[in-house]
C-alpha atoms as a PDB file:
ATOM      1  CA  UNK A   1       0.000   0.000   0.000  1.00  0.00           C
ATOM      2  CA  UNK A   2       2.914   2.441   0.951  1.00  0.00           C
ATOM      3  CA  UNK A   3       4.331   2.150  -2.352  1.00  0.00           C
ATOM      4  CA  UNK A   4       1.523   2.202  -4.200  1.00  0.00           C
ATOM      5  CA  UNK A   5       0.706   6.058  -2.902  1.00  0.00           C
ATOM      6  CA  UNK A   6       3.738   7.119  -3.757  1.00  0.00           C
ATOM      7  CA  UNK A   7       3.707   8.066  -7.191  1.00  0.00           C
ATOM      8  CA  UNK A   8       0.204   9.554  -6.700  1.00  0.00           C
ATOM      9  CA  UNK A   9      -3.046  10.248  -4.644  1.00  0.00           C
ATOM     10  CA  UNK A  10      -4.315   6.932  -3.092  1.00  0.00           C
ATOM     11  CA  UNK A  11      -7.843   6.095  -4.170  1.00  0.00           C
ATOM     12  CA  UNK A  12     -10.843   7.065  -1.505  1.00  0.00           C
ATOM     13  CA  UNK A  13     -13.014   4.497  -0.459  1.00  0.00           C
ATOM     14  CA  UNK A  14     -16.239   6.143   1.440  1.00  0.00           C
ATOM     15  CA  UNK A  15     -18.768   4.187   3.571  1.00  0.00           C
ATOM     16  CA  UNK A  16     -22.590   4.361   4.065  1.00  0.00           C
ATOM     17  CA  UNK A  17     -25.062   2.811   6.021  1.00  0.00           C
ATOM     18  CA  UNK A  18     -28.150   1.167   4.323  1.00  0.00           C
ATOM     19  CA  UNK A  19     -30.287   2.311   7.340  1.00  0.00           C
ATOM     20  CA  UNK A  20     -29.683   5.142  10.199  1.00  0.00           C
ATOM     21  CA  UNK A  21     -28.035   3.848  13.351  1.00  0.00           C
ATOM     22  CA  UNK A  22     -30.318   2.089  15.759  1.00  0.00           C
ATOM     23  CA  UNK A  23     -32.695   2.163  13.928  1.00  0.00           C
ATOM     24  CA  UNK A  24     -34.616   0.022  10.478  1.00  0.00           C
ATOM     25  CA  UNK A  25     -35.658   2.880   8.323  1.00  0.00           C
ATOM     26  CA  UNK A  26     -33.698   3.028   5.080  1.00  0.00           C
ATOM     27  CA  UNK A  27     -31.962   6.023   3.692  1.00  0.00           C
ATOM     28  CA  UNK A  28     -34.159   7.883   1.590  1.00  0.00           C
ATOM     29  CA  UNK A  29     -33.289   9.418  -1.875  1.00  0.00           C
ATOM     30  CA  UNK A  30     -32.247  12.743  -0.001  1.00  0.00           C
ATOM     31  CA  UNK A  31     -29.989  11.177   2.102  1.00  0.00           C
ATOM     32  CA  UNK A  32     -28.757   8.878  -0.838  1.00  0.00           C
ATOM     33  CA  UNK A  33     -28.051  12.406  -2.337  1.00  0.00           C
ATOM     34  CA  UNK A  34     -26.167  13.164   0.733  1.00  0.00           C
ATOM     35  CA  UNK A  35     -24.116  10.112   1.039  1.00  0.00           C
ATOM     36  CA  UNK A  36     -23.079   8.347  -2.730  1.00  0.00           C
ATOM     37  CA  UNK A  37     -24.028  11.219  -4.347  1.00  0.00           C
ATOM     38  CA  UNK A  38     -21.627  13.870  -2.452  1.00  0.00           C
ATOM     39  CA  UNK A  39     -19.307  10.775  -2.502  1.00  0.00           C
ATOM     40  CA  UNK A  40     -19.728  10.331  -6.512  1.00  0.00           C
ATOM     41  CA  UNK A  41     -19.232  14.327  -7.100  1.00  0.00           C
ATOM     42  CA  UNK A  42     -16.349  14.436  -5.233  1.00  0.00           C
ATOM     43  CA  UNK A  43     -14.391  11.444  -6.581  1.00  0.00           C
ATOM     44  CA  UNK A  44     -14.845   8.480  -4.744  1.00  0.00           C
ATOM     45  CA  UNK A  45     -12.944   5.556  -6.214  1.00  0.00           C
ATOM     46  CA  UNK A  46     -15.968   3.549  -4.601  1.00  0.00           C
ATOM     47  CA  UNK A  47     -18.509   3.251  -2.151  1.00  0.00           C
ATOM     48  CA  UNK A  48     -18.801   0.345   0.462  1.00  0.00           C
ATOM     49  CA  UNK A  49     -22.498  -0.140   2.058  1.00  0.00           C
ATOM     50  CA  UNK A  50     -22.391  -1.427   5.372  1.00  0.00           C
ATOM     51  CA  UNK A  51     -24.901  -3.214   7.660  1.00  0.00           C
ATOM     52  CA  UNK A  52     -25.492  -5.811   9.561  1.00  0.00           C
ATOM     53  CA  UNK A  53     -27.433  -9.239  10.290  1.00  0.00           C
ATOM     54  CA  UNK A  54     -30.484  -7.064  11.706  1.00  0.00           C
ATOM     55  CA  UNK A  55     -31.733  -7.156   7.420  1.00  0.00           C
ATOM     56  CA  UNK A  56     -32.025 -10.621   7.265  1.00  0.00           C
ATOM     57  CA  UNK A  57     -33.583 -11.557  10.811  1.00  0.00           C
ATOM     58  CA  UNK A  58     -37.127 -12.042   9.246  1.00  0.00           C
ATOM     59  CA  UNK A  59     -38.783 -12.642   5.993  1.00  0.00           C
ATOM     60  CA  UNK A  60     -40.726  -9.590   6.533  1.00  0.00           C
ATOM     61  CA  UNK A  61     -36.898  -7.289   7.015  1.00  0.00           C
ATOM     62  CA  UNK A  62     -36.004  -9.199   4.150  1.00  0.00           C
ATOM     63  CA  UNK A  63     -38.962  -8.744   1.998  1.00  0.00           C
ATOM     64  CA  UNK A  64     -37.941  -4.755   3.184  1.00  0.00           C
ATOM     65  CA  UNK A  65     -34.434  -4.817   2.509  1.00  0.00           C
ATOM     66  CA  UNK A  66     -35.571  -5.860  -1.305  1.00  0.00           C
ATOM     67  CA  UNK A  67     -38.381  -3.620  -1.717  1.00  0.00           C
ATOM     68  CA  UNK A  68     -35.742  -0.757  -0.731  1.00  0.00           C
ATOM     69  CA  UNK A  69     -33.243  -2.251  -2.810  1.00  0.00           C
ATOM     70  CA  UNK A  70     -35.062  -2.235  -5.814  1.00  0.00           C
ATOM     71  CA  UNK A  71     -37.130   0.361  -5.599  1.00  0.00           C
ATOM     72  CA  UNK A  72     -34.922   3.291  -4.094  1.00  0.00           C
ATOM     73  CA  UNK A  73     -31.512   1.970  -3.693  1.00  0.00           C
ATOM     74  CA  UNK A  74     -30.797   0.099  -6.771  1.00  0.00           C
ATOM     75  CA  UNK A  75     -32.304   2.507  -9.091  1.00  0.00           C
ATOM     76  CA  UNK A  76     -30.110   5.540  -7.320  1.00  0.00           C
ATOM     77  CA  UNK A  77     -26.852   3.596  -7.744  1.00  0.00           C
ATOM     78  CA  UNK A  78     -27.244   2.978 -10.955  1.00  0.00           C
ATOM     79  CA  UNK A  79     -28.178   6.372 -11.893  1.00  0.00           C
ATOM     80  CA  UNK A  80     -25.303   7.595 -10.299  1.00  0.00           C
ATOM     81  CA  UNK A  81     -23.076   5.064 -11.668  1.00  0.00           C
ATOM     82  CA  UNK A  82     -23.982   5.976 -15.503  1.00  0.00           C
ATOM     83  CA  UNK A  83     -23.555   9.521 -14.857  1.00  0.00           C
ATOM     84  CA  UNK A  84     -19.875   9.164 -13.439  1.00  0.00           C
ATOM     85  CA  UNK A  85     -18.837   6.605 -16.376  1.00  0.00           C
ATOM     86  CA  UNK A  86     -20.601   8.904 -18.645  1.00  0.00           C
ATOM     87  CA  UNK A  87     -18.468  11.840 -17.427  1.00  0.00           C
ATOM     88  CA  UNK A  88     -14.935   9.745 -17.219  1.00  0.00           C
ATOM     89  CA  UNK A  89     -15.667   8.970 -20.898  1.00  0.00           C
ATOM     90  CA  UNK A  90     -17.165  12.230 -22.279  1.00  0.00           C
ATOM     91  CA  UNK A  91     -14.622  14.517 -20.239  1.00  0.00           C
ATOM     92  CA  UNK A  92     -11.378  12.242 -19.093  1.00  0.00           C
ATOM     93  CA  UNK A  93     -11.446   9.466 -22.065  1.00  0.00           C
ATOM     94  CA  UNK A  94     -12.624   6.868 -19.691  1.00  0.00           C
ATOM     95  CA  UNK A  95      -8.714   7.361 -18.189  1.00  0.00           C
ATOM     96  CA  UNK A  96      -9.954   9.261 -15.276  1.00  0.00           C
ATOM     97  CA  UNK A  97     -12.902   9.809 -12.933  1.00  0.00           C
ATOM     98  CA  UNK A  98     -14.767  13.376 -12.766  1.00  0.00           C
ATOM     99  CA  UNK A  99     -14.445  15.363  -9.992  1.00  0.00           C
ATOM    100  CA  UNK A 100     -16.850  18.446  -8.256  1.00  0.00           C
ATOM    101  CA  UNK A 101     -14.698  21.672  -9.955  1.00  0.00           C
ATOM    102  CA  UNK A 102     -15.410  23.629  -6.377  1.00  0.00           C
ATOM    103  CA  UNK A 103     -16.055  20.925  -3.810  1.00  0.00           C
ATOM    104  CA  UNK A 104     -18.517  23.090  -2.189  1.00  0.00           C
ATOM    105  CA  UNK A 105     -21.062  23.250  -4.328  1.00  0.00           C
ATOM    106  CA  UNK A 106     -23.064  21.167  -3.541  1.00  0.00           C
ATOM    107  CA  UNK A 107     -25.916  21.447  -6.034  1.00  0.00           C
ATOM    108  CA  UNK A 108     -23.142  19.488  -8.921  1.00  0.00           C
ATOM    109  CA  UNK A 109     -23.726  16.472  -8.602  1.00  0.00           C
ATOM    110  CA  UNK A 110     -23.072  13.297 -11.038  1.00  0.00           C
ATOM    111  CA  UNK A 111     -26.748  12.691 -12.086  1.00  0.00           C
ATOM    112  CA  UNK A 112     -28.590  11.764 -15.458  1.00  0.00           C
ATOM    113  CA  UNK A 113     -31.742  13.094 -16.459  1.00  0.00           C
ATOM    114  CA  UNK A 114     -34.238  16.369 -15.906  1.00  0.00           C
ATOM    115  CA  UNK A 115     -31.907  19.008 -13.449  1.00  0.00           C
ATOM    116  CA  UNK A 116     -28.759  16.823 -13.887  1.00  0.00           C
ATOM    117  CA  UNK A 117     -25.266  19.147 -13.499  1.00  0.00           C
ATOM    118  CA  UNK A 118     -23.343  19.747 -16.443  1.00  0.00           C
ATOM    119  CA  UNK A 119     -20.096  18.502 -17.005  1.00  0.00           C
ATOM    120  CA  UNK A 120     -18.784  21.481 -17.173  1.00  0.00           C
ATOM    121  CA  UNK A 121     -19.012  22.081 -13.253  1.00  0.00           C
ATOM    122  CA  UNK A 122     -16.522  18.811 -12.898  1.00  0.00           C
ATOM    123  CA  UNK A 123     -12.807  18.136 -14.126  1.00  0.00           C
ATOM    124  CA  UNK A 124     -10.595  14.953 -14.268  1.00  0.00           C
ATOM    125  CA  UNK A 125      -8.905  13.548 -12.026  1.00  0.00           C
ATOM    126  CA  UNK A 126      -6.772  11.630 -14.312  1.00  0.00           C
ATOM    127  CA  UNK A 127      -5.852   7.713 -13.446  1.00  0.00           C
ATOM    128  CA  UNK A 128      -2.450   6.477 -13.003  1.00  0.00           C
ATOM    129  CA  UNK A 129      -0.135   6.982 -16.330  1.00  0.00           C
ATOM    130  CA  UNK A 130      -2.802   9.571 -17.513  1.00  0.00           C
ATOM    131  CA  UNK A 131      -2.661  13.744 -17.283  1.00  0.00           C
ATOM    132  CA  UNK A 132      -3.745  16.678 -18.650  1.00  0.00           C
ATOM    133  CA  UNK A 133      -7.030  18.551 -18.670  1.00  0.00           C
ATOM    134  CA  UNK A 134      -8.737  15.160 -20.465  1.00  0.00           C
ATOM    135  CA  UNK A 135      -6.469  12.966 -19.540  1.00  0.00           C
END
């Protein structure tokens, strides 16, 4: 690991909670926002839910933990997911991963569809072997 940051920045991994502490309601899409999206926007290499055995204590937490999965969770992830891959390839080439220009703005944020940010409010941050403005 040492020697792998030392030619360059070492990749961020954030971490989330599927639900709020103590408790067995589910993020909701403004918190999502909060959490993978501020993540996302400001250059996450990746995101790591965590949890625990509390989901899957029941059929009816499980039959929960789905419904949220597919119909909030899921859907959010993958929204956010093709708007930073369409960003790495439209801006960086696909050799780099987009990045919030000013890191406190928080209305940019790596979304497609109606009100989405333009690209133009993020830059590269170019891979490993990769520079310049596109990478």
């Amino acid at each position: 690991v040492a020697a792998f940051g030392a030619h360059g920045l070492l990749p961020v991994i954030a971490y989330s909670r599927l639900a709020f502490r103590r408790s067995s309601r589910f993020l909701q899409l403004a918190d999502l926002v909060h959490t993978i999206g501020e993540s996302a926007a400001l250059g996450a290499a990746g995101l790591v839910l965590w949890g625990d055995m509390s989901y899957s204590h029941s059929a009816e937490s499980c039959a929960s933990l789905r419904h949220y999965l597919v119909s909030t969770l899921g859907p959010y992830v993958a929204n956010v997911t093709a708007a930073a891959r369409e960003c790495s390839y439209g801006q960086c080439h696909g050799h780099g991963r987009c990045v919030r220009r000013q890191p406190h703005e928080l209305g940019s944020l790596l979304h497609l569809g109606p009100g989405a940010s333009p690209q133009a409010a993020f830059r590269c941050h170019c891979y490993r072997g990769w520079a310049g403005e596109g990478c």
